[in-house]
PDB file of N, CA and C in Angstrom:
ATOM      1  N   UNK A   1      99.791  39.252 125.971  1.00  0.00           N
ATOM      2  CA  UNK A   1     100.647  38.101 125.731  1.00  0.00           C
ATOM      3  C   UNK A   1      99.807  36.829 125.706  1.00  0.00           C
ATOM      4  N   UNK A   2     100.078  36.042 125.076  1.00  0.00           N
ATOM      5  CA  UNK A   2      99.423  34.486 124.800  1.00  0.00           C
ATOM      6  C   UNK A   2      99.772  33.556 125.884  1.00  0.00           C
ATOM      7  N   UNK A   3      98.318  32.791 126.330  1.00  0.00           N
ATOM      8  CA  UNK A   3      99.218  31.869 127.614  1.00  0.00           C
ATOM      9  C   UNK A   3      99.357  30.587 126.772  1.00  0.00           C
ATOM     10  N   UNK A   4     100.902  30.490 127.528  1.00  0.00           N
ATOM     11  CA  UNK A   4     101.391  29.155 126.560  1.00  0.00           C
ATOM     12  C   UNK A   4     100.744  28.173 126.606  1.00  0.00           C
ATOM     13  N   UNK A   5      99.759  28.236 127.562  1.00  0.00           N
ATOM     14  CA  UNK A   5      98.746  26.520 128.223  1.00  0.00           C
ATOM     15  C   UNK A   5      97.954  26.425 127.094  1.00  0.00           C
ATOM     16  N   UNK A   6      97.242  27.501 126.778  1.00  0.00           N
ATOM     17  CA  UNK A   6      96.324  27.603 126.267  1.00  0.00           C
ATOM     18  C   UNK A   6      97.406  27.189 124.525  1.00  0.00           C
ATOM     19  N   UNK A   7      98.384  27.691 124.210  1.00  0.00           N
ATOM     20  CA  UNK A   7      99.102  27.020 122.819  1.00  0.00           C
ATOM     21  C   UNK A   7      99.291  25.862 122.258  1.00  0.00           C
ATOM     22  N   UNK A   8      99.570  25.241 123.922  1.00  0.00           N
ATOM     23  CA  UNK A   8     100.072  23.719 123.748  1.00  0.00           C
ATOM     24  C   UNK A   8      99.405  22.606 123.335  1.00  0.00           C
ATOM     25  N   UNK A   9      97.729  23.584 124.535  1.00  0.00           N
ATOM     26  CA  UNK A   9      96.449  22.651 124.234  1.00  0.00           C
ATOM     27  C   UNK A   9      96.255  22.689 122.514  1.00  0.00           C
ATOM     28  N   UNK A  10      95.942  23.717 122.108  1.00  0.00           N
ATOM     29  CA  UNK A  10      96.267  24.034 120.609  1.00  0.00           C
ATOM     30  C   UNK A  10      96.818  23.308 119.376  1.00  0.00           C
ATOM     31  N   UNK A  11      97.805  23.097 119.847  1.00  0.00           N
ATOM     32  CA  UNK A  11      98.780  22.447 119.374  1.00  0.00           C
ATOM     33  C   UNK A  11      98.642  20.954 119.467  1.00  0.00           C
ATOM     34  N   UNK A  12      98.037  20.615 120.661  1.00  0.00           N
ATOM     35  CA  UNK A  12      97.350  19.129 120.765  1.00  0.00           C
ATOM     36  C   UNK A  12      96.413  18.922 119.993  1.00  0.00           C
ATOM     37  N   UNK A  13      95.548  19.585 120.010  1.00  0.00           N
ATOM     38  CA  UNK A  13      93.863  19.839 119.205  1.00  0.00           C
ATOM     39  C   UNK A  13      94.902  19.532 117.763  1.00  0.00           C
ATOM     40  N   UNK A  14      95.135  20.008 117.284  1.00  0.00           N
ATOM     41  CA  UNK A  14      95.665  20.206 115.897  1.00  0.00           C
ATOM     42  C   UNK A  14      96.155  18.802 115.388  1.00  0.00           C
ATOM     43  N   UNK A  15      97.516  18.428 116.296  1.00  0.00           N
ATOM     44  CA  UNK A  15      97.985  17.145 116.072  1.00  0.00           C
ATOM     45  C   UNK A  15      97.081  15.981 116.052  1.00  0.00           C
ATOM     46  N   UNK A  16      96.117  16.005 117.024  1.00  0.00           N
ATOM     47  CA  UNK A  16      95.140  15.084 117.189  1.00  0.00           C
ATOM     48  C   UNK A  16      94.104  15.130 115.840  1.00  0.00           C
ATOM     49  N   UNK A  17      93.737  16.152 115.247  1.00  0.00           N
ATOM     50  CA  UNK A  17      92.776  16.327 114.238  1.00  0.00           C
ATOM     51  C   UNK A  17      93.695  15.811 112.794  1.00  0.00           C
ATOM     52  N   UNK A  18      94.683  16.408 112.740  1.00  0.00           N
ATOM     53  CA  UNK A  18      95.969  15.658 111.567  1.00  0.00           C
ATOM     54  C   UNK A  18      96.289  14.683 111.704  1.00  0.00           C
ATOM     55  N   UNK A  19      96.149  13.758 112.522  1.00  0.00           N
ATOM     56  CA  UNK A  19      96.085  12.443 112.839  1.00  0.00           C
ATOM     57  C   UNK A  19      94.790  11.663 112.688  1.00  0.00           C
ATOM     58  N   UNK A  20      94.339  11.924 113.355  1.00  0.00           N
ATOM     59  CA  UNK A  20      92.913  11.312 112.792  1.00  0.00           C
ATOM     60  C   UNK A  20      92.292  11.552 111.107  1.00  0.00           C
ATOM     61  N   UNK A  21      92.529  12.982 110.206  1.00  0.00           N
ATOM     62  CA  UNK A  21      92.394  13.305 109.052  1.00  0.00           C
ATOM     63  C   UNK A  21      93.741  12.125 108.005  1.00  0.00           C
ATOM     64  N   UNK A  22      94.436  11.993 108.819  1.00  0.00           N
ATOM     65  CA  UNK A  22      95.583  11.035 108.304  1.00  0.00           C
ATOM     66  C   UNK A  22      95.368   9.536 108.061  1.00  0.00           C
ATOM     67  N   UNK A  23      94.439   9.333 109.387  1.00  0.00           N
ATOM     68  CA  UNK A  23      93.969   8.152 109.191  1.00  0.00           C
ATOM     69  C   UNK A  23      92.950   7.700 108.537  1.00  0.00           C
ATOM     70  N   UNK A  24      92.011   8.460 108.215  1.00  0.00           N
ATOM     71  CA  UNK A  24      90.950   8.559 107.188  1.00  0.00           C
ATOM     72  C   UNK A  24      91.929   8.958 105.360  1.00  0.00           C
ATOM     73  N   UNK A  25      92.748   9.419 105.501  1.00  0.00           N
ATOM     74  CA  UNK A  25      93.156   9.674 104.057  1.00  0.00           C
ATOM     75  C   UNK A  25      93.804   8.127 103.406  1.00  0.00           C
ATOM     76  N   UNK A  26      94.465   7.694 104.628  1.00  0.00           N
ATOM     77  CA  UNK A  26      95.010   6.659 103.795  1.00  0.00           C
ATOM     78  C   UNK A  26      94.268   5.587 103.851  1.00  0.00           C
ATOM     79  N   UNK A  27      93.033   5.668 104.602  1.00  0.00           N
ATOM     80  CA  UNK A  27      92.003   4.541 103.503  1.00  0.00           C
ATOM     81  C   UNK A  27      91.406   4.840 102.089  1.00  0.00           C
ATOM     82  N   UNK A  28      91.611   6.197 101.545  1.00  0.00           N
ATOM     83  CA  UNK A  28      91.340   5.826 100.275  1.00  0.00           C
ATOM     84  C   UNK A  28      92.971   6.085  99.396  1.00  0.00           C
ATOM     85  N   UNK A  29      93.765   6.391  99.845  1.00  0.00           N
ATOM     86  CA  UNK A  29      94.942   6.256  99.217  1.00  0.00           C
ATOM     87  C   UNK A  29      95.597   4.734  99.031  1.00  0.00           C
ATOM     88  N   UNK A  30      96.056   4.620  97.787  1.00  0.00           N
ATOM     89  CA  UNK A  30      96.694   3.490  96.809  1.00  0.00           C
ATOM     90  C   UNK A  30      97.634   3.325  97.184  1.00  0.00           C
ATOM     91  N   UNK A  31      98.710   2.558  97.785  1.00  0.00           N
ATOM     92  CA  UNK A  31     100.128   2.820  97.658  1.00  0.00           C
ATOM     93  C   UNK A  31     100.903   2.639  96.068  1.00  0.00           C
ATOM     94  N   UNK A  32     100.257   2.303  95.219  1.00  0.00           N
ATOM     95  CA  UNK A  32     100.774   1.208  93.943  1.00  0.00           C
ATOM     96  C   UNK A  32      99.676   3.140  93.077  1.00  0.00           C
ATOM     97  N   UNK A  33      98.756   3.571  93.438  1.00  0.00           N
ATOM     98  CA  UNK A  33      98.485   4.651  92.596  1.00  0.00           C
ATOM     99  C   UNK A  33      97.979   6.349  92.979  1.00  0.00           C
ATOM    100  N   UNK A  34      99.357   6.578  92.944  1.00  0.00           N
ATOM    101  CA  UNK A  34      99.652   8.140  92.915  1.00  0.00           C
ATOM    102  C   UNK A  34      98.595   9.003  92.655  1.00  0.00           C
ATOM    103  N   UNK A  35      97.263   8.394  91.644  1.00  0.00           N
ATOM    104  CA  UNK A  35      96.273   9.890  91.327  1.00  0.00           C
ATOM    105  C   UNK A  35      95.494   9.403  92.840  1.00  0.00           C
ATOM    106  N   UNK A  36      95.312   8.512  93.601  1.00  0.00           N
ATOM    107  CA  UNK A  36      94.472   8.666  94.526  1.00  0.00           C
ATOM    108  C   UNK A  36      94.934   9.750  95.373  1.00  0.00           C
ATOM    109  N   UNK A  37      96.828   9.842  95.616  1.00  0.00           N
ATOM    110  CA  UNK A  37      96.710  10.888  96.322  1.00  0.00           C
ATOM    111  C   UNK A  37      96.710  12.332  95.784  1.00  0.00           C
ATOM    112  N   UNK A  38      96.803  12.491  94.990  1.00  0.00           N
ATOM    113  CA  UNK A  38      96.184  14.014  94.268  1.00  0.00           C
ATOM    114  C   UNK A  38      94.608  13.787  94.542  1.00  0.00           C
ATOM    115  N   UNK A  39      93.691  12.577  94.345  1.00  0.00           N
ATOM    116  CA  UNK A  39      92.306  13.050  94.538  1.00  0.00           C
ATOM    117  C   UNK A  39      92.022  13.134  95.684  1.00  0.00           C
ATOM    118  N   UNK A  40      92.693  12.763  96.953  1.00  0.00           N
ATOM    119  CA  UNK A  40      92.342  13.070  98.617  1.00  0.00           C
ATOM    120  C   UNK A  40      92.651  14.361  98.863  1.00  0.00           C
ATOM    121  N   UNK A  41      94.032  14.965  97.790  1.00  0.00           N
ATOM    122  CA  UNK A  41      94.067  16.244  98.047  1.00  0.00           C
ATOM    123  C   UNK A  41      93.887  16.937  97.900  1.00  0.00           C
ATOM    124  N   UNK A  42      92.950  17.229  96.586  1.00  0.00           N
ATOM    125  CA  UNK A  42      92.164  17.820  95.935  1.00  0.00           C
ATOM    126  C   UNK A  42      91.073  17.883  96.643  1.00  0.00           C
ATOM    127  N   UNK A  43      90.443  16.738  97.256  1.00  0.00           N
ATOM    128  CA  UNK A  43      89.020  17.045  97.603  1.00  0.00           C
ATOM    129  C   UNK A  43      89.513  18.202  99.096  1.00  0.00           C
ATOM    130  N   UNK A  44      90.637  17.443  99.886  1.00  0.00           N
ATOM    131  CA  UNK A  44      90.580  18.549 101.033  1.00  0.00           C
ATOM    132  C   UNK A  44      90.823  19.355 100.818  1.00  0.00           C
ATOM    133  N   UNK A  45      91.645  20.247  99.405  1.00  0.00           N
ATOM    134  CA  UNK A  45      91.369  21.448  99.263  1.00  0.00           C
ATOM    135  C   UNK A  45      90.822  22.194  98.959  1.00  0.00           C
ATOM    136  N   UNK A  46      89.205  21.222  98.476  1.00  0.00           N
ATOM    137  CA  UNK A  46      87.874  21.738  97.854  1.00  0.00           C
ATOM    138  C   UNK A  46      87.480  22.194  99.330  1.00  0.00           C
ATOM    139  N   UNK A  47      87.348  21.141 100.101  1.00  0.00           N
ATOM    140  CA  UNK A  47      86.667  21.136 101.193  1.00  0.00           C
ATOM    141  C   UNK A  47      87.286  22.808 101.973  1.00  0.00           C
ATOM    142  N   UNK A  48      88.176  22.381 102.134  1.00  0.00           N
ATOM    143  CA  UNK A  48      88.983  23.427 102.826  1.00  0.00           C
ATOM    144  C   UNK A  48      88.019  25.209 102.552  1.00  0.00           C
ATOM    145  N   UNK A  49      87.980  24.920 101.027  1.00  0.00           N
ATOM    146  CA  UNK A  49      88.006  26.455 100.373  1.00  0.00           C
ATOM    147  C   UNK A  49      86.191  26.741 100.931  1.00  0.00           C
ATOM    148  N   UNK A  50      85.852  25.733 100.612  1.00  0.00           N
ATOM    149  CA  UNK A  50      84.197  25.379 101.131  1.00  0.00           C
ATOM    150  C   UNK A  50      84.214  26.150 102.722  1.00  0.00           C
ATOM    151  N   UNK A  51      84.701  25.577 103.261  1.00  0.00           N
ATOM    152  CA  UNK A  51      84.996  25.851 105.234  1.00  0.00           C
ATOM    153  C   UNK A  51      84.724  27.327 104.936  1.00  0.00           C
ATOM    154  N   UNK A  52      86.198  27.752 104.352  1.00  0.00           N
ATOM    155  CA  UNK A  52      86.525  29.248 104.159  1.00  0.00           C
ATOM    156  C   UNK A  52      85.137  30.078 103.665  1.00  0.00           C
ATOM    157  N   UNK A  53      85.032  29.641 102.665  1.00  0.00           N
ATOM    158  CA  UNK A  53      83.178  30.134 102.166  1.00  0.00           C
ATOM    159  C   UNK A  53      82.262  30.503 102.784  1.00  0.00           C
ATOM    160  N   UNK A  54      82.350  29.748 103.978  1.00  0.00           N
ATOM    161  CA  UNK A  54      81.254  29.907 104.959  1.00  0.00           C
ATOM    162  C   UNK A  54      81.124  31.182 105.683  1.00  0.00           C
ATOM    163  N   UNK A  55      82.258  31.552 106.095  1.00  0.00           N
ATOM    164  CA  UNK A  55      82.756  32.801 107.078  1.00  0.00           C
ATOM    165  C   UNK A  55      83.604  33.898 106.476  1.00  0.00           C
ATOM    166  N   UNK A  56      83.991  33.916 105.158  1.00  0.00           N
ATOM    167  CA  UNK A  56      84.931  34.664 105.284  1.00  0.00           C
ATOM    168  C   UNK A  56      84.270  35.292 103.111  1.00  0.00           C
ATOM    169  N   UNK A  57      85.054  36.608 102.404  1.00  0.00           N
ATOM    170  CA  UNK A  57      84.637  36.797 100.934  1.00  0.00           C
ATOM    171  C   UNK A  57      85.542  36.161 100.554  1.00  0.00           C
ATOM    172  N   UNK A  58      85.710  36.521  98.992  1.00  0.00           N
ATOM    173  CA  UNK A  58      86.777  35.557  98.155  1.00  0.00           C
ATOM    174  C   UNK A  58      87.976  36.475  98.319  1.00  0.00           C
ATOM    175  N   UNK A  59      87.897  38.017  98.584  1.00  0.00           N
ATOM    176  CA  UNK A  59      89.071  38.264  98.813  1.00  0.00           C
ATOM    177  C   UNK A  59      90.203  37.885 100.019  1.00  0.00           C
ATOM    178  N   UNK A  60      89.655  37.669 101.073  1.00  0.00           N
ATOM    179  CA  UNK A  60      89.974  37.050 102.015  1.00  0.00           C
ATOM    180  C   UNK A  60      90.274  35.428 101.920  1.00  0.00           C
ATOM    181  N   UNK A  61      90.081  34.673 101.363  1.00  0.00           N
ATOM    182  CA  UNK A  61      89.806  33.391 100.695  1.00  0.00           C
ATOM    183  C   UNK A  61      91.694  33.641 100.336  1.00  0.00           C
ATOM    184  N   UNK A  62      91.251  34.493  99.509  1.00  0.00           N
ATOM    185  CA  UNK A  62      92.498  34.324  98.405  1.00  0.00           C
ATOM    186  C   UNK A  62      93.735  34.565  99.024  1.00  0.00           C
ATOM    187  N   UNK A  63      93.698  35.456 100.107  1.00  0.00           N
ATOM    188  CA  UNK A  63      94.634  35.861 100.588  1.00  0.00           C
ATOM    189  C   UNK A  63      95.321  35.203 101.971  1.00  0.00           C
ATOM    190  N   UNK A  64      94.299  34.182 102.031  1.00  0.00           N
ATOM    191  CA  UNK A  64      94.798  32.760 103.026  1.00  0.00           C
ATOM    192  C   UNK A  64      95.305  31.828 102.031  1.00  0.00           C
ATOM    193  N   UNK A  65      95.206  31.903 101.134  1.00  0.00           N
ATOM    194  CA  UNK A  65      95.750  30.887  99.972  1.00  0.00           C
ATOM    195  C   UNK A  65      96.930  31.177  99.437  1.00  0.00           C
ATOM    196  N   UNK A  66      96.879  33.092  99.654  1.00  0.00           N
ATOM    197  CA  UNK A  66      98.855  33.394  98.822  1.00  0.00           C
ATOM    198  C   UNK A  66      99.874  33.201 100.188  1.00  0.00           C
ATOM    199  N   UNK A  67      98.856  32.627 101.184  1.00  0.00           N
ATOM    200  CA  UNK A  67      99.736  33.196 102.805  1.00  0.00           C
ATOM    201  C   UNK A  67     100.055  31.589 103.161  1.00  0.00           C
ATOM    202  N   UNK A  68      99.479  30.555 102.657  1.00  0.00           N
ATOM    203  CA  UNK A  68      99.314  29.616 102.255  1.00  0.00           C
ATOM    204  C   UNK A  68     100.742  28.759 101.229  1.00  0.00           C
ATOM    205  N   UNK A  69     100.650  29.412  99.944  1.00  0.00           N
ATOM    206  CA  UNK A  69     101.434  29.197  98.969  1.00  0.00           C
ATOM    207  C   UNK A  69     102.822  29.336  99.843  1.00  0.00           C
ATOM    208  N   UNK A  70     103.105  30.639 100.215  1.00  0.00           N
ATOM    209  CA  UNK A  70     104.406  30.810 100.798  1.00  0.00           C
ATOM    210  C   UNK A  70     105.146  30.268 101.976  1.00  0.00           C
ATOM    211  N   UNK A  71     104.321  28.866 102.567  1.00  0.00           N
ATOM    212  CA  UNK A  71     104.764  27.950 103.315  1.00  0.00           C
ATOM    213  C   UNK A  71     104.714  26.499 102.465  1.00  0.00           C
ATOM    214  N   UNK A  72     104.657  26.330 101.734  1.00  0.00           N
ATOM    215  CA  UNK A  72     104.923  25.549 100.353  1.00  0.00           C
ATOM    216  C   UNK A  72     106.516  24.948 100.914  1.00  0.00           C
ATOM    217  N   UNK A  73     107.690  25.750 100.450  1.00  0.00           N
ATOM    218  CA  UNK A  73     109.120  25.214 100.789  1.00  0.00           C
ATOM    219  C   UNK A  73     109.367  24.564 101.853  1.00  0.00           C
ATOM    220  N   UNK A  74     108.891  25.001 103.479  1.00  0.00           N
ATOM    221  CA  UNK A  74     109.021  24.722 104.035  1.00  0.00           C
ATOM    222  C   UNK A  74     108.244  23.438 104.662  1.00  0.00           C
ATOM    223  N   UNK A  75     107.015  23.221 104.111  1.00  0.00           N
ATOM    224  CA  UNK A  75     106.182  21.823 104.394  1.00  0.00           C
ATOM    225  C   UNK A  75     106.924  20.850 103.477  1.00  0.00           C
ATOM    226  N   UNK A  76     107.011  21.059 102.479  1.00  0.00           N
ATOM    227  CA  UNK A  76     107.890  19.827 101.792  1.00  0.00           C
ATOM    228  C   UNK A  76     109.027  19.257 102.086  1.00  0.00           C
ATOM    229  N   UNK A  77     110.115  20.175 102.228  1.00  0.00           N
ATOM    230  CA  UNK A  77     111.131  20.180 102.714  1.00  0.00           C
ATOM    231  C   UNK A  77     110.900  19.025 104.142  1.00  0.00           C
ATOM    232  N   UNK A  78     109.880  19.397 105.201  1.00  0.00           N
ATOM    233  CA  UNK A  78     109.599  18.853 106.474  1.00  0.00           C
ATOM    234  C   UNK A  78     109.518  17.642 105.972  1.00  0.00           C
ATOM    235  N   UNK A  79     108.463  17.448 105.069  1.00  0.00           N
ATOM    236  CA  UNK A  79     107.902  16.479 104.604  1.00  0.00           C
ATOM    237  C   UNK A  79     108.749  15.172 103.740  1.00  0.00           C
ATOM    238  N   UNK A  80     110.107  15.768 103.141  1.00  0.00           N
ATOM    239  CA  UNK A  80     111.267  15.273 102.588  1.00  0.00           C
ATOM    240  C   UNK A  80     111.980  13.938 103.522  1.00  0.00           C
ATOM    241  N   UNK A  81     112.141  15.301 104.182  1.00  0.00           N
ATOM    242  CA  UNK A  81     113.357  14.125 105.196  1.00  0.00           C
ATOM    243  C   UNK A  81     112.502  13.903 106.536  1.00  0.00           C
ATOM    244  N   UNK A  82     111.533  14.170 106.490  1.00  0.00           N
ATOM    245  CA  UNK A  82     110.384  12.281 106.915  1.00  0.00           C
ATOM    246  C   UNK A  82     110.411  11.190 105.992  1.00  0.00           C
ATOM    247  N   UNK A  83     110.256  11.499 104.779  1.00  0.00           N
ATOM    248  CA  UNK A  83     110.144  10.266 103.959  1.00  0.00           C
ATOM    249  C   UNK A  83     111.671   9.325 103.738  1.00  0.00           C
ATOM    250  N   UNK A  84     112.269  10.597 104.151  1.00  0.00           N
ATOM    251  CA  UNK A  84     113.558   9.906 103.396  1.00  0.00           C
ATOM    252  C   UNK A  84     114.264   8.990 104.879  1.00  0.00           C
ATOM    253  N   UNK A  85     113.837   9.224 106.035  1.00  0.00           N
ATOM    254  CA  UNK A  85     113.926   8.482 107.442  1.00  0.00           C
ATOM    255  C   UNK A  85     113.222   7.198 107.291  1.00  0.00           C
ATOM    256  N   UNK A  86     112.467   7.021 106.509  1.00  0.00           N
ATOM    257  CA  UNK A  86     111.743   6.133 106.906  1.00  0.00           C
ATOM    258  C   UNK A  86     112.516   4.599 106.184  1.00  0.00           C
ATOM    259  N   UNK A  87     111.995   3.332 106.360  1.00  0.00           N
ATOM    260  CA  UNK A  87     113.053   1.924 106.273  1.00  0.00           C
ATOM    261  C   UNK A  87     112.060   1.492 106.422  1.00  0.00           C
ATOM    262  N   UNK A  88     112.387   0.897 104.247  1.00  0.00           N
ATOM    263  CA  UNK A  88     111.453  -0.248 103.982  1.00  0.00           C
ATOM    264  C   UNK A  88     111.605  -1.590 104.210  1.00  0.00           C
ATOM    265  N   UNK A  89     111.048  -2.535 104.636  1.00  0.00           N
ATOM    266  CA  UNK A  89     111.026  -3.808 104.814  1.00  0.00           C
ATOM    267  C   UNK A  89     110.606  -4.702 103.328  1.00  0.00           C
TER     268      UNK A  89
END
């Protein structure tokens, strides 16, 4: 069984690293131009595949990427009604 201490910390590590990666993205993101954020996300998913490269073949690669794809609905969706909470000034 998994100790939950050890999850939470986890789970901190994570938030803390997506936060800080967050704060580095939107210094090169535009608010006024949309391809900057396709090119921040593009590069982290160069980068990303790079990481993967290091340790792992392309079949394995690929198969974090279809395992990947199929949490697609559900990040957007998350990602939706954050945006749609939010109140512009």
């Amino acid at each position: 069984m998994i100790d939950e201490d050890i999850l939470e910390k986890a789970d901190e590590m994570i938030r803390l690293f997506q936060a800080e990666l967050y704060k580095l993205c939107e210094k090169n993101i535009s608010p006024t131009e949309v391809t900057t954020t396709y090119m921040v996300a593009g590069v982290m998913m160069k980068t990303a595949i790079e990481l993967y490269s290091s340790t792992m073949d392309n079949d394995s690669i690929l198969g974090v990427l279809d395992a990947i794809k199929d949490t697609v609905p559900t990040i957007s969706e998350s990602v939706q009604k954050e945006l749609s909470s939010v109140t512009y000034h």
